[in-house]
N, C-alpha and C. Protein backbone atom coordinates (compact mmCIF):
# COMPACT_ATOMS: atom_id res chain seq x y z
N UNK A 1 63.46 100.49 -18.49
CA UNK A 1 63.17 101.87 -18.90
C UNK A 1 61.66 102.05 -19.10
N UNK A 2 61.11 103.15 -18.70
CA UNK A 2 59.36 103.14 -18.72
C UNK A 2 59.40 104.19 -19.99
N UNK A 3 58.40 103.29 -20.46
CA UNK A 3 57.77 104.03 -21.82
C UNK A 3 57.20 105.57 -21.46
N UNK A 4 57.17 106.13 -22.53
CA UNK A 4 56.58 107.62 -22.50
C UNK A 4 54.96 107.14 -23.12
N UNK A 5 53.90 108.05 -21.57
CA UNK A 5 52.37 107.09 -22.05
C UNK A 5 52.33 107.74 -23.68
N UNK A 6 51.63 107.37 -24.27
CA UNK A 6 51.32 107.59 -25.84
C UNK A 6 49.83 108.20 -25.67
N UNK A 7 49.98 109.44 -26.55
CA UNK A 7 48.91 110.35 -26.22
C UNK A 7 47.70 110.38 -27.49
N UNK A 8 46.70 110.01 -26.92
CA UNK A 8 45.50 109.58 -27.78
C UNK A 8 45.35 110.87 -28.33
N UNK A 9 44.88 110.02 -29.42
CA UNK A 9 45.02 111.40 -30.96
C UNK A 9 43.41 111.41 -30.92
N UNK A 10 43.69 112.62 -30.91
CA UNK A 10 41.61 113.69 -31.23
C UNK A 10 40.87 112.92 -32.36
N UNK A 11 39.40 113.00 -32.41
CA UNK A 11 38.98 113.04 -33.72
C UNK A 11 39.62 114.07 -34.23
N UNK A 12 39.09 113.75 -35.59
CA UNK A 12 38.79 114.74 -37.04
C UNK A 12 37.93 116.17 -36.23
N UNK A 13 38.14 117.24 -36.50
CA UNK A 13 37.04 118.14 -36.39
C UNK A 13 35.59 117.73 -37.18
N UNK A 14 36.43 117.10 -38.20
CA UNK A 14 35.20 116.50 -39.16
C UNK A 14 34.14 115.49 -38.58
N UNK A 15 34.76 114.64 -37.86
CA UNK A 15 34.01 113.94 -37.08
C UNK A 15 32.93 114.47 -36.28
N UNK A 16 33.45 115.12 -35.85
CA UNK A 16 32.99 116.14 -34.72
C UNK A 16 31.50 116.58 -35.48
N UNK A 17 31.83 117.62 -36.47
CA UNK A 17 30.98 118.34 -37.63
C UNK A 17 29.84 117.64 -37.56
N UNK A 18 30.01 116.40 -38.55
CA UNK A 18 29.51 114.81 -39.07
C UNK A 18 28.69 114.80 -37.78
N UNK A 19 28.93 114.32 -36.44
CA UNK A 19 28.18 114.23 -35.61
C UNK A 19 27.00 115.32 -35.00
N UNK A 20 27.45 116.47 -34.93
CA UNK A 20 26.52 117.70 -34.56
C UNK A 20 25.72 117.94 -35.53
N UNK A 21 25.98 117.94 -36.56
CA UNK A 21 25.45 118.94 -38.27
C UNK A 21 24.55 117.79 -38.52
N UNK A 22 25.22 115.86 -38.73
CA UNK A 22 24.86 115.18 -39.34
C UNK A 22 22.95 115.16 -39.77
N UNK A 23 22.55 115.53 -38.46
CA UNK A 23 21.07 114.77 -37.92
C UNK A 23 20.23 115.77 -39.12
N UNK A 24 20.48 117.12 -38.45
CA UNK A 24 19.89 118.51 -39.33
C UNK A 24 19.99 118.15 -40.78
N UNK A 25 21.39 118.12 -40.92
CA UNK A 25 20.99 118.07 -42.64
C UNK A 25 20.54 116.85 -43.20
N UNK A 26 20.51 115.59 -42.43
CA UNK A 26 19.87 114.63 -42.96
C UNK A 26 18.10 114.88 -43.22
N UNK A 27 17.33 115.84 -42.02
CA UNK A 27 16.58 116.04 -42.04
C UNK A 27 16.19 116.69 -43.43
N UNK A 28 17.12 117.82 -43.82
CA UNK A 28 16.78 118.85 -44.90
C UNK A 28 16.86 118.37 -46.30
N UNK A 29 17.49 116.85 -46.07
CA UNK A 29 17.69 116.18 -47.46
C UNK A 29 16.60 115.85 -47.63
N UNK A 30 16.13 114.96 -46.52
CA UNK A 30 15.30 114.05 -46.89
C UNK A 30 13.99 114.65 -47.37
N UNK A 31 13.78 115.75 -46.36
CA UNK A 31 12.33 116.71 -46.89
C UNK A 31 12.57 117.05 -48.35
N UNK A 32 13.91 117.39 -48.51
CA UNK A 32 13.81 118.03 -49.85
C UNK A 32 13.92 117.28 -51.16
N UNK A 33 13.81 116.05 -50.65
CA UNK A 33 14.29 114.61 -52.29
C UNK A 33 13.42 113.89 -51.88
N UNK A 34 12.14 114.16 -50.58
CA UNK A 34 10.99 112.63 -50.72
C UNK A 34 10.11 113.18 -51.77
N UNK A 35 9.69 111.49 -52.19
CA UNK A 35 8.52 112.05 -53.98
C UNK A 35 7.51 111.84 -53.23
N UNK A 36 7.19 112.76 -52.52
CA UNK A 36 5.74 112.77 -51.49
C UNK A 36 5.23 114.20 -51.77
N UNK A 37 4.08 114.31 -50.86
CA UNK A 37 3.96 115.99 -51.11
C UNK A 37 4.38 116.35 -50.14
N UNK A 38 4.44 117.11 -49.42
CA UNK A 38 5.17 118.23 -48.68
C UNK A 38 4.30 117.49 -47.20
N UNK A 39 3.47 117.06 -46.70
CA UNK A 39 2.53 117.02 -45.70
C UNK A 39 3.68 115.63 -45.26
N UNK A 40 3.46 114.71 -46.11
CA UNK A 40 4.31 113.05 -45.92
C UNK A 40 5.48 113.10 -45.86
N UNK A 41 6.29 114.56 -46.77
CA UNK A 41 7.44 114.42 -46.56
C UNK A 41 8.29 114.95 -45.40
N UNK A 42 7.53 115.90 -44.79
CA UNK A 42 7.50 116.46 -43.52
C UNK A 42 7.52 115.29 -42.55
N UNK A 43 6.36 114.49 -42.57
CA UNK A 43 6.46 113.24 -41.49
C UNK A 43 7.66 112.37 -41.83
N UNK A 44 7.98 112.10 -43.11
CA UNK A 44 8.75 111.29 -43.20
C UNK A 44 10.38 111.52 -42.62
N UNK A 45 10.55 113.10 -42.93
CA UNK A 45 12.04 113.64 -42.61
C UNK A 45 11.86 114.04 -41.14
N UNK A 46 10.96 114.14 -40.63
CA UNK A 46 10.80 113.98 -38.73
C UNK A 46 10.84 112.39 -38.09
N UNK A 47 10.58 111.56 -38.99
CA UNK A 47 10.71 109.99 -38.46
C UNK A 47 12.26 109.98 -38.54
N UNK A 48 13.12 110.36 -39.70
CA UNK A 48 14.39 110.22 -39.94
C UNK A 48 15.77 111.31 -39.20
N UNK A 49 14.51 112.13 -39.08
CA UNK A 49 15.56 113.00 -37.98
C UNK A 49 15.38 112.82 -36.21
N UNK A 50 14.52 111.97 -36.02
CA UNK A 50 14.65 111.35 -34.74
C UNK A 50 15.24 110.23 -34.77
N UNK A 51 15.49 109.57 -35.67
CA UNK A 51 16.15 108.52 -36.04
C UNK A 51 17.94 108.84 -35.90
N UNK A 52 18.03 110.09 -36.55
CA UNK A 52 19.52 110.07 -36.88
C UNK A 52 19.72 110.78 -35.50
N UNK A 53 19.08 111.63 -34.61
CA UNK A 53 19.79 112.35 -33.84
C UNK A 53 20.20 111.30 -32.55
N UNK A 54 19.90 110.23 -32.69
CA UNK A 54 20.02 108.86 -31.44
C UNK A 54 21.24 107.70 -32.02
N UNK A 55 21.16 108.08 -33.04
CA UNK A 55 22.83 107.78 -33.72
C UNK A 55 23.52 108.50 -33.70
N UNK A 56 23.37 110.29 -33.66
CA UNK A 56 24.13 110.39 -33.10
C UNK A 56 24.96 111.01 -31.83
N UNK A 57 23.73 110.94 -30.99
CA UNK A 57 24.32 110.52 -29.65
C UNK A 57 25.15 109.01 -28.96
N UNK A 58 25.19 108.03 -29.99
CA UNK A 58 25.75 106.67 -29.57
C UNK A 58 27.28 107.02 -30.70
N UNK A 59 27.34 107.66 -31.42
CA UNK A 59 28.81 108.07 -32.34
C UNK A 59 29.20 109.10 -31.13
N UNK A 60 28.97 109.87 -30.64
CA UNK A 60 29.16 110.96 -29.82
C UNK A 60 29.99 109.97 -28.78
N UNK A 61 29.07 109.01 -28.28
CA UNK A 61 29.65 108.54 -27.17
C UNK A 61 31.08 107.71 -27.34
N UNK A 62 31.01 106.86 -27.99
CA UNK A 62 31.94 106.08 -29.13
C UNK A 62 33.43 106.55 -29.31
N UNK A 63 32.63 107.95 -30.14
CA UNK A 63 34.00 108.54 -30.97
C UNK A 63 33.89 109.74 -29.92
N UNK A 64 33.22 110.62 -29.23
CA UNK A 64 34.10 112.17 -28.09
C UNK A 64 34.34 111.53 -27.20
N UNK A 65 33.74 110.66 -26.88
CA UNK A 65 33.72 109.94 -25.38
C UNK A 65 32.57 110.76 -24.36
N UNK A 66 31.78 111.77 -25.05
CA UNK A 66 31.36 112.65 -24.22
C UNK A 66 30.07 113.09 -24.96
N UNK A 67 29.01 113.62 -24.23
CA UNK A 67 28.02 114.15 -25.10
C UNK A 67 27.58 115.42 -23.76
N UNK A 68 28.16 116.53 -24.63
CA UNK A 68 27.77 117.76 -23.37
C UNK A 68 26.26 117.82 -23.38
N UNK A 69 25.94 118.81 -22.32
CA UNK A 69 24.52 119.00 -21.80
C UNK A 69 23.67 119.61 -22.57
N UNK A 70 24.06 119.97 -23.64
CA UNK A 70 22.92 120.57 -24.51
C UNK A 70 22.26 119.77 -25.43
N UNK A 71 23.16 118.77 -25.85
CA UNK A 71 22.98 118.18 -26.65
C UNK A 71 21.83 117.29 -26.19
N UNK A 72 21.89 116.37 -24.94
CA UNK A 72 21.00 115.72 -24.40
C UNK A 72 19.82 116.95 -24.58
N UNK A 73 19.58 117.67 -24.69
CA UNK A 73 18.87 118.68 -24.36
C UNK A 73 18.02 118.48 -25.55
N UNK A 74 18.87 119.07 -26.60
CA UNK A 74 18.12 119.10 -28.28
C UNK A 74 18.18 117.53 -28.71
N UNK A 75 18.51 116.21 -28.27
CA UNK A 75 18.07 115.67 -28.71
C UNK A 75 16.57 115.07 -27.71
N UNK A 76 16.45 114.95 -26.48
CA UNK A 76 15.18 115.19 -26.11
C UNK A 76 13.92 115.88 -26.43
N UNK A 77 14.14 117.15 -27.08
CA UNK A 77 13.14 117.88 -27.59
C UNK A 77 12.87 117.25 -28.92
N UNK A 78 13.88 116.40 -29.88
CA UNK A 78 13.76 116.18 -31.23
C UNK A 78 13.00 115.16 -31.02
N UNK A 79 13.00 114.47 -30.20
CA UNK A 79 11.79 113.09 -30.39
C UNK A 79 10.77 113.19 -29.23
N UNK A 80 10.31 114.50 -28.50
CA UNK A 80 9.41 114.76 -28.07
C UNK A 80 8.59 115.32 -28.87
N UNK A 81 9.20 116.44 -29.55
CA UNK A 81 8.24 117.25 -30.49
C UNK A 81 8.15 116.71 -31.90
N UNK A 82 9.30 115.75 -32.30
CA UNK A 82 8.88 115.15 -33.26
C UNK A 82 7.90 113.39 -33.12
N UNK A 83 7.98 113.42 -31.98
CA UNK A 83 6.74 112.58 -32.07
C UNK A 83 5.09 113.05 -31.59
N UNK A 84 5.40 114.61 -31.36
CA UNK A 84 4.14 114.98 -31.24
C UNK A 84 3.47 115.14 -32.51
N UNK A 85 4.87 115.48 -33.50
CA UNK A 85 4.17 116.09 -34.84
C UNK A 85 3.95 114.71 -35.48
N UNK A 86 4.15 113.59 -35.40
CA UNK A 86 4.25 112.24 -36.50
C UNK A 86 2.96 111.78 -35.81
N UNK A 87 2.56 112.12 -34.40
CA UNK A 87 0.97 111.73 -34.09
C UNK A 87 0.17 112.35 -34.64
N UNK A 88 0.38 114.06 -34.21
CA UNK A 88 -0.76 115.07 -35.34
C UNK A 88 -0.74 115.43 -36.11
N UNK A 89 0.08 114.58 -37.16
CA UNK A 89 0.60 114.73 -38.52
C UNK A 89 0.26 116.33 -38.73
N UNK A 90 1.02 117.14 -37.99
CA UNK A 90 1.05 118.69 -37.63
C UNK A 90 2.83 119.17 -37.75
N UNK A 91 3.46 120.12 -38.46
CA UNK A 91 4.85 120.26 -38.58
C UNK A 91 4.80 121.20 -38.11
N UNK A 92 3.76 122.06 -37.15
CA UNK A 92 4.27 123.41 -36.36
C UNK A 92 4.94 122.91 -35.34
N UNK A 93 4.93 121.78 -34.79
CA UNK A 93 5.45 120.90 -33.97
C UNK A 93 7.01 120.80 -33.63
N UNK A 94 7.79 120.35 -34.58
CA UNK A 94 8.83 120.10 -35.02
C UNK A 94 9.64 122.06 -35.09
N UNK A 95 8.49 122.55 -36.18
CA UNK A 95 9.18 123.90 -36.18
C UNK A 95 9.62 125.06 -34.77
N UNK A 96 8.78 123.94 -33.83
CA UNK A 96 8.95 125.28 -32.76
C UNK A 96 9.54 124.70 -31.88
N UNK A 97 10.04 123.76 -31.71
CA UNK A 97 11.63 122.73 -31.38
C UNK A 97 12.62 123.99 -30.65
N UNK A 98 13.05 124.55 -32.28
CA UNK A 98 14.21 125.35 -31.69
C UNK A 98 13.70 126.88 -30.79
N UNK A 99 12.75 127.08 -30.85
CA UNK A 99 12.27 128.14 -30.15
C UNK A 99 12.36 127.89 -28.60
N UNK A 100 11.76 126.74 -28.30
CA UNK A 100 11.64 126.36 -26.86
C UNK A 100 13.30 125.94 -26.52
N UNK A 101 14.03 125.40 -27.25
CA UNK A 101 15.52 125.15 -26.83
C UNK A 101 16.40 126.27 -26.68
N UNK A 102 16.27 127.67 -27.58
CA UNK A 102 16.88 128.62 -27.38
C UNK A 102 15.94 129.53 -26.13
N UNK A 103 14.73 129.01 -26.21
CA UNK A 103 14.73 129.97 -24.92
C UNK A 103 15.22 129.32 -23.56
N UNK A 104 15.01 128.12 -23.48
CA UNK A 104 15.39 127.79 -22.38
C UNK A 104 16.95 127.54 -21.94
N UNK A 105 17.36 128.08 -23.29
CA UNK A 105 19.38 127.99 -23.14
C UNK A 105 19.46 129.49 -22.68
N UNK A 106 18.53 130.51 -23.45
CA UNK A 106 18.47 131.88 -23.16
C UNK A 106 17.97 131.89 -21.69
N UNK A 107 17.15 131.61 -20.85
CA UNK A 107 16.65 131.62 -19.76
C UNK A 107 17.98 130.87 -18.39
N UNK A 108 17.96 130.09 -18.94
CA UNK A 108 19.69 128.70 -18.20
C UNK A 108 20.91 130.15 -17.78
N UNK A 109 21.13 130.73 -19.26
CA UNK A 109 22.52 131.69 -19.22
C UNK A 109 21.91 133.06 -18.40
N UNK A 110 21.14 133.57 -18.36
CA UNK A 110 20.50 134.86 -17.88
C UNK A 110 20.42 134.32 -16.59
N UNK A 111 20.24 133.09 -16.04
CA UNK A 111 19.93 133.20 -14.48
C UNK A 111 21.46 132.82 -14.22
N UNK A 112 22.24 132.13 -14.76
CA UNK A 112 23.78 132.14 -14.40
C UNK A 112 24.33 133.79 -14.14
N UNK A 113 24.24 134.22 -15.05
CA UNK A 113 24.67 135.98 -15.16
C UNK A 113 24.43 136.62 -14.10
N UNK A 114 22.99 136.35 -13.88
CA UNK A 114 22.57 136.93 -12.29
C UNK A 114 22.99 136.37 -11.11
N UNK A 115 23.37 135.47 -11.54
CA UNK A 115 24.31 134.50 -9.72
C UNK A 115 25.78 134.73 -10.13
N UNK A 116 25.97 135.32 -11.18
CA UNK A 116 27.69 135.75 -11.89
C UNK A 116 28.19 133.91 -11.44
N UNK A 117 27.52 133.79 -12.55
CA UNK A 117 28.03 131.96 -12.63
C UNK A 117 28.13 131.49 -14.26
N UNK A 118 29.29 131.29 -14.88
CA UNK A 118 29.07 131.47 -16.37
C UNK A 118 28.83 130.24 -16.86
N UNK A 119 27.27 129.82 -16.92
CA UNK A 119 27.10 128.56 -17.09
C UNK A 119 27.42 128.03 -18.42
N UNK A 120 27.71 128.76 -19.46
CA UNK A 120 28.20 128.38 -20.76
C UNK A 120 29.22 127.62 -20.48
N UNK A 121 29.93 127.18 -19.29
CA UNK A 121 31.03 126.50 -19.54
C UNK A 121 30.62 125.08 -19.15
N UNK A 122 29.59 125.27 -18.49
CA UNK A 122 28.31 123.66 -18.18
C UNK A 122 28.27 123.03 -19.20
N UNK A 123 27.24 124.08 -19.88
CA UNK A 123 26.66 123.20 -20.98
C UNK A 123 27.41 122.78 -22.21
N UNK A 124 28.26 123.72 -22.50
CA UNK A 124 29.34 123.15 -23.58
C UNK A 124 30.51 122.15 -23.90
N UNK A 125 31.25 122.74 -22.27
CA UNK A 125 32.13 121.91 -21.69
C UNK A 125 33.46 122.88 -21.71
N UNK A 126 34.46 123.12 -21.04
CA UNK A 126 35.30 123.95 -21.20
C UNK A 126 36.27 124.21 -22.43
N UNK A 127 35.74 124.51 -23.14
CA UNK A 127 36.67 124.46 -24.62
C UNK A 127 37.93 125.17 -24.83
N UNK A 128 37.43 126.87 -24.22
CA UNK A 128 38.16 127.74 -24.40
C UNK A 128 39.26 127.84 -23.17
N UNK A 129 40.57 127.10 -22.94
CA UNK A 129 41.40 127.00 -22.16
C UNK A 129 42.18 128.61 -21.99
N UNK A 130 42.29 128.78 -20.90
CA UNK A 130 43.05 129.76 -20.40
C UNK A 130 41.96 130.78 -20.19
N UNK A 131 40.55 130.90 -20.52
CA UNK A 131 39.74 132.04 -20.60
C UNK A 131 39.19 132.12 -18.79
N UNK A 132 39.27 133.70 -18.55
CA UNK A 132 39.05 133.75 -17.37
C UNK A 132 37.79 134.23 -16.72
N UNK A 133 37.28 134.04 -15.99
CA UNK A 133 36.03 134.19 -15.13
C UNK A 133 35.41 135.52 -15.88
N UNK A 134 36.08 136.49 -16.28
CA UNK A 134 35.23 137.54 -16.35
C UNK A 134 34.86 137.02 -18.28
N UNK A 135 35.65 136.44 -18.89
CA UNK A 135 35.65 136.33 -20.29
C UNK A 135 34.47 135.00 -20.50
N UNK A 136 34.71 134.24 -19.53
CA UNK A 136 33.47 133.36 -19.31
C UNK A 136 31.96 133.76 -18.86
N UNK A 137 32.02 134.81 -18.20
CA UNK A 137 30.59 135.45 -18.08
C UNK A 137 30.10 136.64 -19.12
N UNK A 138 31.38 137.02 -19.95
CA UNK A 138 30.27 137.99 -21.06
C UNK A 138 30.53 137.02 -22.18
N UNK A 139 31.30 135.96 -22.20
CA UNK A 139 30.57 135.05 -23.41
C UNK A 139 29.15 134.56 -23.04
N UNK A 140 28.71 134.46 -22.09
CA UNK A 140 27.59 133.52 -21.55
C UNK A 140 26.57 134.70 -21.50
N UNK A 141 26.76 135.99 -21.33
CA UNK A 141 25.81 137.21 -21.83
C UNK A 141 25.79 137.00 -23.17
N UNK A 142 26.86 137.17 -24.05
CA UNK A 142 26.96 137.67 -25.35
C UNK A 142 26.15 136.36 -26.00
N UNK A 143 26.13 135.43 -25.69
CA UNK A 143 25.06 134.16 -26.00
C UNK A 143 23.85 133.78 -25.50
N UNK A 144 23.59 134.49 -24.65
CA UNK A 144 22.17 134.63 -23.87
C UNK A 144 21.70 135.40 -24.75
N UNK A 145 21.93 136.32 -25.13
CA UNK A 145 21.59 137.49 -25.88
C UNK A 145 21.13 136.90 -27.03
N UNK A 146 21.85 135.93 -27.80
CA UNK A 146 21.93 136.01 -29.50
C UNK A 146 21.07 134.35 -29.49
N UNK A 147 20.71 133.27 -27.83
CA UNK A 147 19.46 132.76 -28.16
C UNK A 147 18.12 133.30 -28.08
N UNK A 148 18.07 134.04 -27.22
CA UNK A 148 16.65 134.82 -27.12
C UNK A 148 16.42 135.75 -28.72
N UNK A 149 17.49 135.59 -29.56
CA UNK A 149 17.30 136.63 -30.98
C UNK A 149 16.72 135.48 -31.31
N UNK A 150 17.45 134.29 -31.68
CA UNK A 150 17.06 133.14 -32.14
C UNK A 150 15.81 132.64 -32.00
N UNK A 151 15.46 132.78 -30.62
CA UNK A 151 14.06 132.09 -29.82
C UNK A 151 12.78 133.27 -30.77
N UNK A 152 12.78 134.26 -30.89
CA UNK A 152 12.15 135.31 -31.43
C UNK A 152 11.81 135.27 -32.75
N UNK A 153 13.35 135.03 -33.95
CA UNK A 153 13.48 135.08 -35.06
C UNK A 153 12.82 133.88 -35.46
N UNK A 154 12.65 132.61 -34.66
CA UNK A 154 12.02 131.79 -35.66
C UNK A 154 10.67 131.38 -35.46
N UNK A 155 9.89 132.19 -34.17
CA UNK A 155 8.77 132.39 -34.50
C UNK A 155 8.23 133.27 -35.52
N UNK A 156 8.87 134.07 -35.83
CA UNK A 156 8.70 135.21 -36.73
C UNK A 156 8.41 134.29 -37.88
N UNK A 157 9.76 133.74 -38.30
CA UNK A 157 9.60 133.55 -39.89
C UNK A 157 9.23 131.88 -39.46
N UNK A 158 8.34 130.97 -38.73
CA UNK A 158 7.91 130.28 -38.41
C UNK A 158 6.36 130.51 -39.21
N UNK A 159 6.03 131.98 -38.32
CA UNK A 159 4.60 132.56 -38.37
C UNK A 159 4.48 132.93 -39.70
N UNK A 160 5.30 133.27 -40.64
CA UNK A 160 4.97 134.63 -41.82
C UNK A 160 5.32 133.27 -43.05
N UNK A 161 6.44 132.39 -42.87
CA UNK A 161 6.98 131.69 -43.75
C UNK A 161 6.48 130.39 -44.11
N UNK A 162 6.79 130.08 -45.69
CA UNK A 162 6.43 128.49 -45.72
C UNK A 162 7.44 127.53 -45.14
N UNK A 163 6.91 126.10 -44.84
CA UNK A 163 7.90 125.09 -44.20
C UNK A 163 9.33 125.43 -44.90
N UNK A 164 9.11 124.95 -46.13
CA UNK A 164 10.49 125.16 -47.10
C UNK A 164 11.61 126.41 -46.75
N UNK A 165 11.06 127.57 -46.67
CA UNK A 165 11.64 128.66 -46.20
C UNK A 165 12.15 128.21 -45.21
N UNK A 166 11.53 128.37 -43.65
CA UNK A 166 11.91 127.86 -42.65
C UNK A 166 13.32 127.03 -42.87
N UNK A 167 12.51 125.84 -42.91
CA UNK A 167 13.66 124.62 -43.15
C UNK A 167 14.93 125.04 -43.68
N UNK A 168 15.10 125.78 -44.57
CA UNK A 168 16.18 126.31 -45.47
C UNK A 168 17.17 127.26 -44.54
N UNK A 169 15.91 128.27 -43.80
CA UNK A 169 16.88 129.33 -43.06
C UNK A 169 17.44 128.54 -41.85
N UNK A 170 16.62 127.68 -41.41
CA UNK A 170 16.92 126.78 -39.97
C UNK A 170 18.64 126.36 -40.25
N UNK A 171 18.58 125.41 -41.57
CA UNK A 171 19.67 124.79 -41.65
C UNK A 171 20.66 125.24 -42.29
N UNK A 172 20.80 126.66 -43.13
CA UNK A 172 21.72 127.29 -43.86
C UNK A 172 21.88 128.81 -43.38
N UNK A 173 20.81 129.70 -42.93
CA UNK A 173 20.93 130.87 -42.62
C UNK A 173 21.23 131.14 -40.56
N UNK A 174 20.79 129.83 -39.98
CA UNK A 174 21.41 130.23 -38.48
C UNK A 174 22.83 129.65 -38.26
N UNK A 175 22.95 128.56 -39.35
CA UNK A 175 24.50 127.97 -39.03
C UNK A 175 25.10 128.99 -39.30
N UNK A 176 25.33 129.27 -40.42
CA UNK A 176 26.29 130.26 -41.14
C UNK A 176 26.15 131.19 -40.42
N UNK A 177 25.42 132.26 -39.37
CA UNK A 177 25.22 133.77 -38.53
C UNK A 177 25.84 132.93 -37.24
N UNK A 178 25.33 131.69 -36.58
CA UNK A 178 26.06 131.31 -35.55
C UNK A 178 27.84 131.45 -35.93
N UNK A 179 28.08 131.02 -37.17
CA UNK A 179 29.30 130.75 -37.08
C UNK A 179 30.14 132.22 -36.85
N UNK A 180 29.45 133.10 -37.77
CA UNK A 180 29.79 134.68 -37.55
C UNK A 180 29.95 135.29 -36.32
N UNK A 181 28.57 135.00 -35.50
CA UNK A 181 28.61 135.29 -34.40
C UNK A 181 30.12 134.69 -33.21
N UNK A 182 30.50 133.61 -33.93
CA UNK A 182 31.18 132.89 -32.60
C UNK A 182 32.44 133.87 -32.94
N UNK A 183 32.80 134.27 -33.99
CA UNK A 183 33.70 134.53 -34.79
C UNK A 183 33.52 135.85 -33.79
N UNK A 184 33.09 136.73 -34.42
CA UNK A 184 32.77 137.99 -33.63
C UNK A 184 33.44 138.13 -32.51
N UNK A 185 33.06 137.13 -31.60
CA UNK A 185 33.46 136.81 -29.82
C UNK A 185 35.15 136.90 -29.97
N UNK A 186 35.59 136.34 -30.66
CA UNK A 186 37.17 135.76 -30.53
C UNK A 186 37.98 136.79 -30.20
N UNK A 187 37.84 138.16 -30.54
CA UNK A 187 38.77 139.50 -29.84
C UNK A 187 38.51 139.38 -28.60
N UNK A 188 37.14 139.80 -27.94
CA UNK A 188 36.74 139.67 -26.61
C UNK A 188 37.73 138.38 -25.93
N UNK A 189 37.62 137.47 -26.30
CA UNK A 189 37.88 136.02 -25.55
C UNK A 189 39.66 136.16 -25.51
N UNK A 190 40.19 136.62 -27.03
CA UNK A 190 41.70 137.04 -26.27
C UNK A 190 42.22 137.65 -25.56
N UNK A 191 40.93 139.26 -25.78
CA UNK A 191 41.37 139.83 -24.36
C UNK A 191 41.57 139.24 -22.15
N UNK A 192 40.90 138.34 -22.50
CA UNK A 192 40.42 137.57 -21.48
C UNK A 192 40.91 135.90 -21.21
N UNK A 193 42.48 136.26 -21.64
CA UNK A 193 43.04 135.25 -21.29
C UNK A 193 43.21 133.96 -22.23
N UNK A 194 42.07 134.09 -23.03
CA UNK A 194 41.91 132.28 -24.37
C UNK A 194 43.45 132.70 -24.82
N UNK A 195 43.90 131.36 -25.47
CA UNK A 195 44.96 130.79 -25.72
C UNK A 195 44.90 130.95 -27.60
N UNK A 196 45.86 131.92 -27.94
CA UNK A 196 45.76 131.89 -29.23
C UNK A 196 45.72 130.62 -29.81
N UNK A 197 46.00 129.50 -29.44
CA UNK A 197 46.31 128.68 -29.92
C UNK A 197 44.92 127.69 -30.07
N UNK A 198 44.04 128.70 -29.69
CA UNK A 198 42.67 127.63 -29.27
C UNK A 198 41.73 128.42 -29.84
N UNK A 199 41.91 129.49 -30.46
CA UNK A 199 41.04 130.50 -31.18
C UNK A 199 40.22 130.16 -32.57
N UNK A 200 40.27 129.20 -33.15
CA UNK A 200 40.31 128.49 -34.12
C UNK A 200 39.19 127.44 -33.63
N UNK A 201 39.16 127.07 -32.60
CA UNK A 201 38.37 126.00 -31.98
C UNK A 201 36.73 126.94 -31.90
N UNK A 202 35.45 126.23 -32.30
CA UNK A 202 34.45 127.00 -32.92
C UNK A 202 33.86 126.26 -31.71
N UNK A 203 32.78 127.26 -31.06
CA UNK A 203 31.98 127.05 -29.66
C UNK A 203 31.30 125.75 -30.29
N UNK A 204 30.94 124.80 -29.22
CA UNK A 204 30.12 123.49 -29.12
C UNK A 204 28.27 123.67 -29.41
N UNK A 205 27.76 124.42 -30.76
CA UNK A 205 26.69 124.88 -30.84
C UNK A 205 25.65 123.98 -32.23
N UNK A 206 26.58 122.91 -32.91
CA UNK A 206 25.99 122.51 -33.67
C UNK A 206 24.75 121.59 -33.01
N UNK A 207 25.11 121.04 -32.08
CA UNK A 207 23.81 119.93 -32.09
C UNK A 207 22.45 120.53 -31.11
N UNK A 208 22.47 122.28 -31.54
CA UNK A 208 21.31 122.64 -31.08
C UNK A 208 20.14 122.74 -32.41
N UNK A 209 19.73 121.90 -33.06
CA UNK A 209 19.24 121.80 -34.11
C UNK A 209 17.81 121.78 -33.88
């Protein structure tokens, strides 16, 4: 009699979390509990957040089996620009990280749109099962859209704000509006075929940090 194959059980979402979120907020700890002044502790939480984001791309690999295309993305920029800033002991460096990653995710999705090619399903990986061609290209607008806000908003309060600020809105005020935002999408995406049953499942956006 042949066995029934045995079907490998998912991570934790938590896992998941832990891996995308981990790097960022390790960064925001560490700036915010080193007994340095603000100049050292800046270098110090950019040594540690290039540190953690290469752990966790090797947990990624390990435990998803997979590390989608963005991620390679933002963690390339994290130890390019954070080793530009740990040479010129300079933190505009580091801060303008996510500017150049959302524009060039904003720039990636806008030229898909124009070849009506919904590359959001590239870089993320197909999450949203059952969603159809047309629900896949105005998610990939409706997110083109809201990195180029991103790419904008944090030069703004880059330019006007102290590190601390920054740092704070980086890691507590875009998670929490991303999460809104994804939220937002989920009528659109049922109209368009997603699988109630998969609505619950939150777009692949943490490890753009």
């Amino acid at each position: 009699m042949t066995e029934a194959p045995t079907k490998t059980k998912s991570p934790s979402p938590w896992v998941r979390y832990a891996i995308e979120y981990g790097p960022l907020l390790i960064f925001f700890l560490t700036y915010k509990f080193a007994p340095y002044d603000r100049l050292t502790a800046t270098l110090l939480a950019t040594g540690v957040f290039m540190a953690a984001i290469l752990v966790a791309l090797v947990a990624a690999l390990v435990v998803l089996k997979r590390v989608p295309p963005i991620t390679w993305l933002s963690a390339v920029l994290v130890i390019v620009m954070g080793g530009i800033t740990l040479y010129l002991h300079d933190a505009r460096f580091i801060q303008m990280k996510p500017t150049i990653i959302y524009a060039v995710l904003a720039a990636i999705l806008f030229i898909g749109i124009l070849r009506k090619k919904p590359v959001l399903k590239w870089l993320f990986g197909e999450i949203f099962p059952g969603l159809d061609e047309t629900g896949w290209l105005k998610l990939t607008r409706n997110w083109a859209f809201y990195f180029l806000f991103l790419a904008l908003a944090n030069e703004v309060i880059r330019a006007t704000m102290s590190f601390d600020a920054w740092l704070t809105i980086k890691v507590w005020g875009v998670t929490i509006l991303s999460i809104v935002f994804a939220a937002a999408n989920v009528p659109m995406l049922l109209r368009h075929g997603l699988d109630p049953e998969e609505k619950d499942k939150p777009l692949d956006i943490g490890a753009v940090e």
